[in-house]
C-alpha atoms as a PDB file:
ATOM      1  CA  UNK A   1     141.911   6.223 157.029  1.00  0.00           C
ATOM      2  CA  UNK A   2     139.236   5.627 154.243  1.00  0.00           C
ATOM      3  CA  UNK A   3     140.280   8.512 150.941  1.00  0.00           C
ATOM      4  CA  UNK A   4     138.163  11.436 149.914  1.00  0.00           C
ATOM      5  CA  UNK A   5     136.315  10.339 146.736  1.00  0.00           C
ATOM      6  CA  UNK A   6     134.289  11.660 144.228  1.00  0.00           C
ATOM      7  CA  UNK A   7     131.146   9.290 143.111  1.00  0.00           C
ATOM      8  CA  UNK A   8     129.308  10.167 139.853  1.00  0.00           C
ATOM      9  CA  UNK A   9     125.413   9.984 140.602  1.00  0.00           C
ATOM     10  CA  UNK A  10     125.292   8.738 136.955  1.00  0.00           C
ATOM     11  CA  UNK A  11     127.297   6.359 136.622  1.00  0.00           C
ATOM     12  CA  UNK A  12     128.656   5.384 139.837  1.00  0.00           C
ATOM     13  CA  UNK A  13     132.215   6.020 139.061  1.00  0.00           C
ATOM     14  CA  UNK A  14     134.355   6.565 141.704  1.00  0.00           C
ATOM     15  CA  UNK A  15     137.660   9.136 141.314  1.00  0.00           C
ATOM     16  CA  UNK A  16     139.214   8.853 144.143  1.00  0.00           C
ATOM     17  CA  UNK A  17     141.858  11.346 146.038  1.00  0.00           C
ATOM     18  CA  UNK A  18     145.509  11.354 146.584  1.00  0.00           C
ATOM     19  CA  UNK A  19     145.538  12.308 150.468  1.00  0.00           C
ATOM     20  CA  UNK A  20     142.776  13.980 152.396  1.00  0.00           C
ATOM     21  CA  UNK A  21     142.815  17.301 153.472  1.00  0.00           C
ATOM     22  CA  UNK A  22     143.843  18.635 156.231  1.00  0.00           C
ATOM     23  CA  UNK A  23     141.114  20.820 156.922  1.00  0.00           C
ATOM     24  CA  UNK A  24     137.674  21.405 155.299  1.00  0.00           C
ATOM     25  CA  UNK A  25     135.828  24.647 154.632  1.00  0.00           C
ATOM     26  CA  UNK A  26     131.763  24.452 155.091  1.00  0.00           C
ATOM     27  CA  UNK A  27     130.300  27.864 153.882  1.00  0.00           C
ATOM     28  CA  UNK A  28     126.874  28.881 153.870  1.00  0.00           C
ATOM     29  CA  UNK A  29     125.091  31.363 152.363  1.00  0.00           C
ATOM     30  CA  UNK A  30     121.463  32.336 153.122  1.00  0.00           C
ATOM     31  CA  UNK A  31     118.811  33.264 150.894  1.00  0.00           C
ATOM     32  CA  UNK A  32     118.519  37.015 151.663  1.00  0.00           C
ATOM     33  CA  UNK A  33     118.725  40.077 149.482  1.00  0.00           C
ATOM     34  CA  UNK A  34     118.237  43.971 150.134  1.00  0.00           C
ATOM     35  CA  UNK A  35     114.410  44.785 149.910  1.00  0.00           C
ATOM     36  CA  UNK A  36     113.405  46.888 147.207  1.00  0.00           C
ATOM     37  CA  UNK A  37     110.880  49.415 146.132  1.00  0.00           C
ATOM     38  CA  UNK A  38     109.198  50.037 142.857  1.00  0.00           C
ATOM     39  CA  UNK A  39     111.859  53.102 142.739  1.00  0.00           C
ATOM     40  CA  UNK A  40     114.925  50.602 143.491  1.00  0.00           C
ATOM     41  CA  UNK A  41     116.391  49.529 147.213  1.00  0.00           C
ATOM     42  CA  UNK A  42     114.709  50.517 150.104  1.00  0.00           C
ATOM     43  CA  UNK A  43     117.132  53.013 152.072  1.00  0.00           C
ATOM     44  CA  UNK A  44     116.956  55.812 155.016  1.00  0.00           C
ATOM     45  CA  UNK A  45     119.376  57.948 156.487  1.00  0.00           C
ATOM     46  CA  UNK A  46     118.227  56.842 160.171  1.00  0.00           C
ATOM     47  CA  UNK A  47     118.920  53.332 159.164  1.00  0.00           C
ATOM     48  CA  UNK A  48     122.173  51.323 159.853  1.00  0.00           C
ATOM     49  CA  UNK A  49     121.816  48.210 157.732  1.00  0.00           C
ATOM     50  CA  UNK A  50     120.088  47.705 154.594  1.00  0.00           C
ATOM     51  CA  UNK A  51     116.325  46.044 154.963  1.00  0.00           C
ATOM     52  CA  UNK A  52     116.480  42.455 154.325  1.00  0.00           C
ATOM     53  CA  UNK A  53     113.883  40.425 152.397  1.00  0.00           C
ATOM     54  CA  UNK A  54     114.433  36.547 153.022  1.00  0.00           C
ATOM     55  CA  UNK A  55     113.951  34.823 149.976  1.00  0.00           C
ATOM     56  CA  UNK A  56     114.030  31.144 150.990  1.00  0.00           C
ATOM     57  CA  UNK A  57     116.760  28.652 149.509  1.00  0.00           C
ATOM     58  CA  UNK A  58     120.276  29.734 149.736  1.00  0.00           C
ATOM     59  CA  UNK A  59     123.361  28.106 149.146  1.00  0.00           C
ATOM     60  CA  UNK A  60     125.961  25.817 151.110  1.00  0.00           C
ATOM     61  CA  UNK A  61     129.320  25.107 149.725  1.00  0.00           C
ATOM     62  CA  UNK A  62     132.392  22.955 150.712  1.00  0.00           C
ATOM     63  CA  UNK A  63     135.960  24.191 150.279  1.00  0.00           C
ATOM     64  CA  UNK A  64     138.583  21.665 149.765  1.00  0.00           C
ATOM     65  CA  UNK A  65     142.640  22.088 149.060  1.00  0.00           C
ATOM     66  CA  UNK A  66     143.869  18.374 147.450  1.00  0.00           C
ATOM     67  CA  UNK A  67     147.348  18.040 146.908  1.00  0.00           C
ATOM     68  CA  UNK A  68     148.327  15.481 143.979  1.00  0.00           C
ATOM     69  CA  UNK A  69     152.403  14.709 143.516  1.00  0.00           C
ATOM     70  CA  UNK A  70     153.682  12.288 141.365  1.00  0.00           C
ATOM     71  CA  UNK A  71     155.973  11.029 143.321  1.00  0.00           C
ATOM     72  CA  UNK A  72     154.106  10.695 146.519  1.00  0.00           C
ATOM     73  CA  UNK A  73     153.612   7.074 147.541  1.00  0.00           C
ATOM     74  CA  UNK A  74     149.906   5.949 146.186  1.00  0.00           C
ATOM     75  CA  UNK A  75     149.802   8.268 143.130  1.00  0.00           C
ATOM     76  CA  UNK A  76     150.350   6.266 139.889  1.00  0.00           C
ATOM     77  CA  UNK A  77     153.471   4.687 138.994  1.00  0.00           C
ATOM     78  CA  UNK A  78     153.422   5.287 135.057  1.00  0.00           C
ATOM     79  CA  UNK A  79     152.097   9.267 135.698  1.00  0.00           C
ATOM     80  CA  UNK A  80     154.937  11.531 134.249  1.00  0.00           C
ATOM     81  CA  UNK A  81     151.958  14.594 134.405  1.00  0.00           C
ATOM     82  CA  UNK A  82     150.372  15.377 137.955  1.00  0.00           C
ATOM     83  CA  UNK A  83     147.516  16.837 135.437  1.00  0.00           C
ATOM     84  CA  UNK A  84     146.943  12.734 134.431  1.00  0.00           C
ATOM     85  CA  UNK A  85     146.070  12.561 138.180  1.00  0.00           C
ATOM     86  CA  UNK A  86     143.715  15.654 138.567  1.00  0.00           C
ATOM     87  CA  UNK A  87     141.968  15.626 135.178  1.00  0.00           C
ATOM     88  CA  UNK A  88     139.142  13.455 136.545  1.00  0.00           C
ATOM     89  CA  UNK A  89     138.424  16.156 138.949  1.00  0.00           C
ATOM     90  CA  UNK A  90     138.790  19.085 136.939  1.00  0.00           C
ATOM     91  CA  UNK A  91     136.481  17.933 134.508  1.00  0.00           C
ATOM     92  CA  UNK A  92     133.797  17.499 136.714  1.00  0.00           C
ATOM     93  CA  UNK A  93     133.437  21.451 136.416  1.00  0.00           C
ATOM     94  CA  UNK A  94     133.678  21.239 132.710  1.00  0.00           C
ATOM     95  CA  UNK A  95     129.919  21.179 131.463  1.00  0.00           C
ATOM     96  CA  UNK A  96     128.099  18.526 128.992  1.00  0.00           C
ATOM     97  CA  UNK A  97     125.503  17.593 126.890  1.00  0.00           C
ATOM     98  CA  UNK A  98     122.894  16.302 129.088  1.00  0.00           C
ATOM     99  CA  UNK A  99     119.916  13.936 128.579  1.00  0.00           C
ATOM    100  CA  UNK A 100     117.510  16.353 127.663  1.00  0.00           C
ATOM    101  CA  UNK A 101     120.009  18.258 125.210  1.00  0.00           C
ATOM    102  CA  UNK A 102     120.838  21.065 127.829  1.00  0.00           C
ATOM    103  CA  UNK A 103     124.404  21.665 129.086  1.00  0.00           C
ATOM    104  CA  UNK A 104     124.727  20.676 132.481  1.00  0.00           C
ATOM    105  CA  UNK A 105     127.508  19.469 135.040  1.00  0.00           C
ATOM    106  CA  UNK A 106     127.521  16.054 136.398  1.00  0.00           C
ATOM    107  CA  UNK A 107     125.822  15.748 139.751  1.00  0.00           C
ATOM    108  CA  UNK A 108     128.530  14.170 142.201  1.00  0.00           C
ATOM    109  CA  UNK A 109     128.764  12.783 145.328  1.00  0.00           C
ATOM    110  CA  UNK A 110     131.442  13.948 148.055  1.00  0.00           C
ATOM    111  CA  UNK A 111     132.035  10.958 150.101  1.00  0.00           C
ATOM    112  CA  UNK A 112     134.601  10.825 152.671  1.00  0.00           C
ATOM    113  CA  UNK A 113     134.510   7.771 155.326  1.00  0.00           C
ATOM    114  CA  UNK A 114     130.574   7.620 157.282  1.00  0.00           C
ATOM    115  CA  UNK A 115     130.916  11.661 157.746  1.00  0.00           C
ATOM    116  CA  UNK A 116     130.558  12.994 154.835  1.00  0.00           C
ATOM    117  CA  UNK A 117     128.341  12.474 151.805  1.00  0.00           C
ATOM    118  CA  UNK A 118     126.936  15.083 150.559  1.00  0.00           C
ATOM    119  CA  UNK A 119     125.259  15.562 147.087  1.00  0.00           C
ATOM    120  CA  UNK A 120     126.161  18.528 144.541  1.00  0.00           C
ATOM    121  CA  UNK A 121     128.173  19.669 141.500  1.00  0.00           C
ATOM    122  CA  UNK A 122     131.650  21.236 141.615  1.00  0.00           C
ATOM    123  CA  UNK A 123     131.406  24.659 140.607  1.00  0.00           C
ATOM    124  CA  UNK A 124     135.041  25.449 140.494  1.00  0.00           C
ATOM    125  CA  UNK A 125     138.718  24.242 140.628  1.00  0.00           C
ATOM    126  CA  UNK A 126     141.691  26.593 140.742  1.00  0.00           C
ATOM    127  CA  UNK A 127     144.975  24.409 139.744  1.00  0.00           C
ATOM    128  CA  UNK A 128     148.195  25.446 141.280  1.00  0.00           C
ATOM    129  CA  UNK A 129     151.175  23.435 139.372  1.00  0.00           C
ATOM    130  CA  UNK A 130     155.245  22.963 141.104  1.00  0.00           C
ATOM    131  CA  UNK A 131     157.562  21.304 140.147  1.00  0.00           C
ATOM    132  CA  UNK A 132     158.298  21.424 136.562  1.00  0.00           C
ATOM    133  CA  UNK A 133     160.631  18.626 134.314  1.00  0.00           C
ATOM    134  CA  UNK A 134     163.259  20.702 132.003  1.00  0.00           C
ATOM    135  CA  UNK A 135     160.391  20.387 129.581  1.00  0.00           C
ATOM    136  CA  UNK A 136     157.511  21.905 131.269  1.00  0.00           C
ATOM    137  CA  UNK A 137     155.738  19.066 132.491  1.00  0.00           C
ATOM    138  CA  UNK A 138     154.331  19.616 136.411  1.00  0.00           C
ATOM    139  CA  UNK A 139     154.838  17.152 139.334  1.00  0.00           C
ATOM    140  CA  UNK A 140     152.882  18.273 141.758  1.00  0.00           C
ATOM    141  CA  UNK A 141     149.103  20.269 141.937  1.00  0.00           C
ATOM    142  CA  UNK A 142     147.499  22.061 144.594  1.00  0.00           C
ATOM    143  CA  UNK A 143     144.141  21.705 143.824  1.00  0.00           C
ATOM    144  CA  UNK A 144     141.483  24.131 145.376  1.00  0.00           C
ATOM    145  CA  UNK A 145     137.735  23.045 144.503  1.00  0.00           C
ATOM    146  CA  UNK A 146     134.447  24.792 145.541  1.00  0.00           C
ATOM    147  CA  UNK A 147     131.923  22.418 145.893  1.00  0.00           C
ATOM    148  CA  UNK A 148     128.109  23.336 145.913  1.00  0.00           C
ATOM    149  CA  UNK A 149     125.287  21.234 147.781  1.00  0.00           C
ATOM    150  CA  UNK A 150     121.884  20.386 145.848  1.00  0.00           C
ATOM    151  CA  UNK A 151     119.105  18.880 146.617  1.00  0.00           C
ATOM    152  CA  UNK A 152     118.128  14.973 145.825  1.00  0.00           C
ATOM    153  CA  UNK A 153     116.402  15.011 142.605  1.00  0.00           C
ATOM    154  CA  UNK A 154     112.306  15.736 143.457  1.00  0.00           C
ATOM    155  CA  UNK A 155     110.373  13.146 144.454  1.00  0.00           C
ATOM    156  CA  UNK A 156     112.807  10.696 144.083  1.00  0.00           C
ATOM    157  CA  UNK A 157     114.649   9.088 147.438  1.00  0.00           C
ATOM    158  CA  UNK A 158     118.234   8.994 147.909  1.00  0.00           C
ATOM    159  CA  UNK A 159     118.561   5.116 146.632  1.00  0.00           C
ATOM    160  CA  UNK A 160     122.545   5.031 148.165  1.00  0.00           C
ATOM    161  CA  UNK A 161     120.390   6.280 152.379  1.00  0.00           C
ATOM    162  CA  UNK A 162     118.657   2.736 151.680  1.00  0.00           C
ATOM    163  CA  UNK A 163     119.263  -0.811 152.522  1.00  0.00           C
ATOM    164  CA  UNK A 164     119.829  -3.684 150.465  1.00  0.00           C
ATOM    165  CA  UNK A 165     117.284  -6.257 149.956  1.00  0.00           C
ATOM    166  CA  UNK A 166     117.925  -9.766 148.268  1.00  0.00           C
ATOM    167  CA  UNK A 167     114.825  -9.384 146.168  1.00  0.00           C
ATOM    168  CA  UNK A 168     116.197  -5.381 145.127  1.00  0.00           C
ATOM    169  CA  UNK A 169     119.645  -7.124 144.012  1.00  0.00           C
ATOM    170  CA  UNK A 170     120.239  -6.904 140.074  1.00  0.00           C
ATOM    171  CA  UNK A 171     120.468 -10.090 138.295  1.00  0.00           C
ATOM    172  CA  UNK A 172     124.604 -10.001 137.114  1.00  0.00           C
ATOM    173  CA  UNK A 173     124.482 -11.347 133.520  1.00  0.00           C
ATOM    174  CA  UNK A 174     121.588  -8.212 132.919  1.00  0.00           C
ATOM    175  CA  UNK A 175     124.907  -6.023 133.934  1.00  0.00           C
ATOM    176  CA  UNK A 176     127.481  -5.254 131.089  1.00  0.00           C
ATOM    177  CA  UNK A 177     131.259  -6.069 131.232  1.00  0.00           C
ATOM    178  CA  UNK A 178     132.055  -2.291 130.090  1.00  0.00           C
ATOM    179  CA  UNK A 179     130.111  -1.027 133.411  1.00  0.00           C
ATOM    180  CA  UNK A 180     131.867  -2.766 135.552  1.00  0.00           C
ATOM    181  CA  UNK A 181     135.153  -1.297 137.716  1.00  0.00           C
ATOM    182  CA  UNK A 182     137.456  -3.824 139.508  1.00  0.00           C
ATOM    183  CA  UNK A 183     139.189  -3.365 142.646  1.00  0.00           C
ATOM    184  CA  UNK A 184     142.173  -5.602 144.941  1.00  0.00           C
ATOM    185  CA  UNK A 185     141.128  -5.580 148.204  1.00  0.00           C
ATOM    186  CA  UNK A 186     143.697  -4.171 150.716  1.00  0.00           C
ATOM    187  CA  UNK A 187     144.761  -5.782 153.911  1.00  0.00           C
ATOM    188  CA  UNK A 188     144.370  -4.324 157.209  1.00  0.00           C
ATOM    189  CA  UNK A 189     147.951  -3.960 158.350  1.00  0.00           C
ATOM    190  CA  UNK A 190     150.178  -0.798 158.380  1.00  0.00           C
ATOM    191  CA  UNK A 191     153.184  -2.562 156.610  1.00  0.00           C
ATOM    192  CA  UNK A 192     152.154  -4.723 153.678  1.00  0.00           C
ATOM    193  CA  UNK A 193     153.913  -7.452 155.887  1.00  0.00           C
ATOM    194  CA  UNK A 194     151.587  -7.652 158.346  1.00  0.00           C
ATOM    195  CA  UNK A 195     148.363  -8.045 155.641  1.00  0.00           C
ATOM    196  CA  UNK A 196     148.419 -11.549 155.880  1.00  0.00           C
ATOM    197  CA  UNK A 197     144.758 -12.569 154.812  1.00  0.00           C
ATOM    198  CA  UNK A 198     143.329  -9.994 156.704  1.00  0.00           C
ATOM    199  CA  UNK A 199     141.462  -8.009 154.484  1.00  0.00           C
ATOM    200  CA  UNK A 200     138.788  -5.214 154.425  1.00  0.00           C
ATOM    201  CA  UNK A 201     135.219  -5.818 154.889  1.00  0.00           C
ATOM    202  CA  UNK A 202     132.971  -5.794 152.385  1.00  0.00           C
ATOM    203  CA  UNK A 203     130.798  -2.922 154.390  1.00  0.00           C
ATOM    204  CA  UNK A 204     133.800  -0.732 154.590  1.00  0.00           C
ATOM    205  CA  UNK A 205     134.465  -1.239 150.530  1.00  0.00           C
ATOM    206  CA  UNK A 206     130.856  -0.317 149.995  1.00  0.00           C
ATOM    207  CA  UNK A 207     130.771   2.688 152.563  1.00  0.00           C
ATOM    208  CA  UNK A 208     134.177   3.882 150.048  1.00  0.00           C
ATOM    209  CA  UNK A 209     132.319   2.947 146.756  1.00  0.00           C
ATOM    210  CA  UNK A 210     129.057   3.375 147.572  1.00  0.00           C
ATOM    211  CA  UNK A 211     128.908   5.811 150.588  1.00  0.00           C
ATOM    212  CA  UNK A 212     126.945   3.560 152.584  1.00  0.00           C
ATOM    213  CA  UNK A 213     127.661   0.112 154.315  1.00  0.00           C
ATOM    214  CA  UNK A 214     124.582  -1.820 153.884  1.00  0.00           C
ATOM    215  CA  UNK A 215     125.466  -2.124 150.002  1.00  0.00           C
ATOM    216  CA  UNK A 216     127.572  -4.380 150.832  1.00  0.00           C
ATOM    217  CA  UNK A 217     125.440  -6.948 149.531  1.00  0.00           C
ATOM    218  CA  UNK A 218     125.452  -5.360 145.959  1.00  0.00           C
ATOM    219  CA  UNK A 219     129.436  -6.187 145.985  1.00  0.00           C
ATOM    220  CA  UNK A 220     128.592  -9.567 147.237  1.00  0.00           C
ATOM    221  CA  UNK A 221     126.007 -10.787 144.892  1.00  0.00           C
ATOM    222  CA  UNK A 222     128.152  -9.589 141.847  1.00  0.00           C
ATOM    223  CA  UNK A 223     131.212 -11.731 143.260  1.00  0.00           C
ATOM    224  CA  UNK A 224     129.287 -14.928 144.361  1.00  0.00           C
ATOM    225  CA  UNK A 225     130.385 -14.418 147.899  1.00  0.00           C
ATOM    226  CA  UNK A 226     128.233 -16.172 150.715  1.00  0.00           C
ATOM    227  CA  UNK A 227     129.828 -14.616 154.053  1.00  0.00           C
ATOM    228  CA  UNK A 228     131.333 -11.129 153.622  1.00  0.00           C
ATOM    229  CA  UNK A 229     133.768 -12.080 156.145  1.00  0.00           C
ATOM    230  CA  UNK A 230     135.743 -14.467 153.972  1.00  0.00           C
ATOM    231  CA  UNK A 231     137.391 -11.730 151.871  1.00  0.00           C
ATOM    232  CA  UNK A 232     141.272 -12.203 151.421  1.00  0.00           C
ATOM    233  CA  UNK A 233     143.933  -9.246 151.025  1.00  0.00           C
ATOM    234  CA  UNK A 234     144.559  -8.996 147.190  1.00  0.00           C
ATOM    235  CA  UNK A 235     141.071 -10.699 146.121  1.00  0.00           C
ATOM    236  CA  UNK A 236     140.053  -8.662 143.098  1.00  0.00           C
ATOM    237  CA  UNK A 237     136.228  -7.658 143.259  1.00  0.00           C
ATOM    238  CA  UNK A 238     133.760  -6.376 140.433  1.00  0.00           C
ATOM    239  CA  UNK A 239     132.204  -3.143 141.313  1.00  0.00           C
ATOM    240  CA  UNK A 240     128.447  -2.966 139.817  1.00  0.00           C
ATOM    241  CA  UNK A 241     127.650   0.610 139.500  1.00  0.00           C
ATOM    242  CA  UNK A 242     124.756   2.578 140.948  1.00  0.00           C
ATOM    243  CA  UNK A 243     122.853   2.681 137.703  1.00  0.00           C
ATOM    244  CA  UNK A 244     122.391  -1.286 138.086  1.00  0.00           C
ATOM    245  CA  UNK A 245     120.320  -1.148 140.785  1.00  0.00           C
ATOM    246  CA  UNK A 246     117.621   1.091 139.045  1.00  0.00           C
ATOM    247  CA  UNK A 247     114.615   1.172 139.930  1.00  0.00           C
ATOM    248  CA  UNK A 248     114.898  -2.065 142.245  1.00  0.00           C
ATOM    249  CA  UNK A 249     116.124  -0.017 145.278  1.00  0.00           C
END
């Protein structure tokens, strides 16, 4: 089962989960408030509910519970800290410097298999730590996150909704080393015994980087590979980011 993961609209960077959750929150909030008068809100003894004036908008946010462990099998062999596992996703609630000088959060991308992948910012994390080492240091997090939906940027599409097109491919050498993320393809097998040189596709590594399938052919071009079917378990791939496509898509 494809892994929660977080992609940075930026950047393209993906932080990946530990182990999904098992169960998912979906809150939404609509744009209403209690109408007021000149004099303040508009009350009545006959009346059993406040008016309501509907102000349009509103808000719609996802509530997930992550659990991180050191020792769990897939979390990082040399992590000593659960915190060196979660800090990636707590800091996406930390703000920054943006391009225009303002303080902002990153805008992110909550991508989970062909579901879910919906755009937003994470407007809070609430860390629960177990499991301390004689000398303080925490094994295992619970991590709660409330995560807010936006809209795509206006007048700009969704580039990651679109296809692929040879001609909207980015040349490769125009890419820099430093912006590139590597991945080992996994094979297809329950028991690493069984992988053989069955491997993923190269759609279902895109849907998990990317969100979406059909860039599969941004994966491809970057790795000089003419059928996506000939992938091997343990082949090492370069992952172009988002930002490489531009204005091609």
């Amino acid at each position: 089962m494809e892994r929660v993961a977080f992609l940075l609209e930026k950047t393209g960077e993906r932080i990946p989960c530990l182990l999904n959750p098992a169960s998912v929150v979906v809150r939404r909030l609509a744009g209403v408030e209690p109408r007021q008068s000149g004099s303040g809100p508009l009350t009545g003894a006959a009346l059993k509910d406040d008016p309501l004036l509907y102000t349009g908008g509103g808000m719609t946010e996802i509530l997930l519970d992550l659990l991180f462990d050191v020792n769990l099998a897939g979390s990082s062999g040399t992590a000593e800290d659960v915190r060196d596992l979660t800090r990636p996703l707590t800091a996406l609630a930390e703000g920054s410097e943006g391009d225009d000088g303002y303080g902002q959060v990153p805008l992110v991308r909550f991508v989970w298999g062909k579901a879910w992948n919906v755009l937003g910012v994470v407007a809070a994390v609430a860390e629960r730590l177990e499991y301390f080492t004689p000398n303080g240091t925490p094994q295992r997090s619970w991590l709660r996150m409330r995560f807010v939906r936006t809209d795509e940027p206006a007048g700009q599409d969704d580039p990651l909704d679109d296809d692929l097109a040879p001609e909207d491919l980015p040349d490769p050498d125009d890419v820099s080393p430093d912006e590139l993320r590597f991945y080992q393809t996994k094979g297809t097998g329950e028991r690493p015994e069984d992988e053989g040189n069955s491997a993923e596709r190269l759609d279902e590594i895109a849907a998990s980087h990317y969100g979406n399938p059909a860039w599969w052919r941004l994966i491809a071009s970057f790795n000089n590979i003419d059928d996506p079917k000939k992938v091997s378990a343990g082949d090492v791939l370069m992952i172009p980011p988002v930002s490489s496509v531009g204005d091609n898509a």
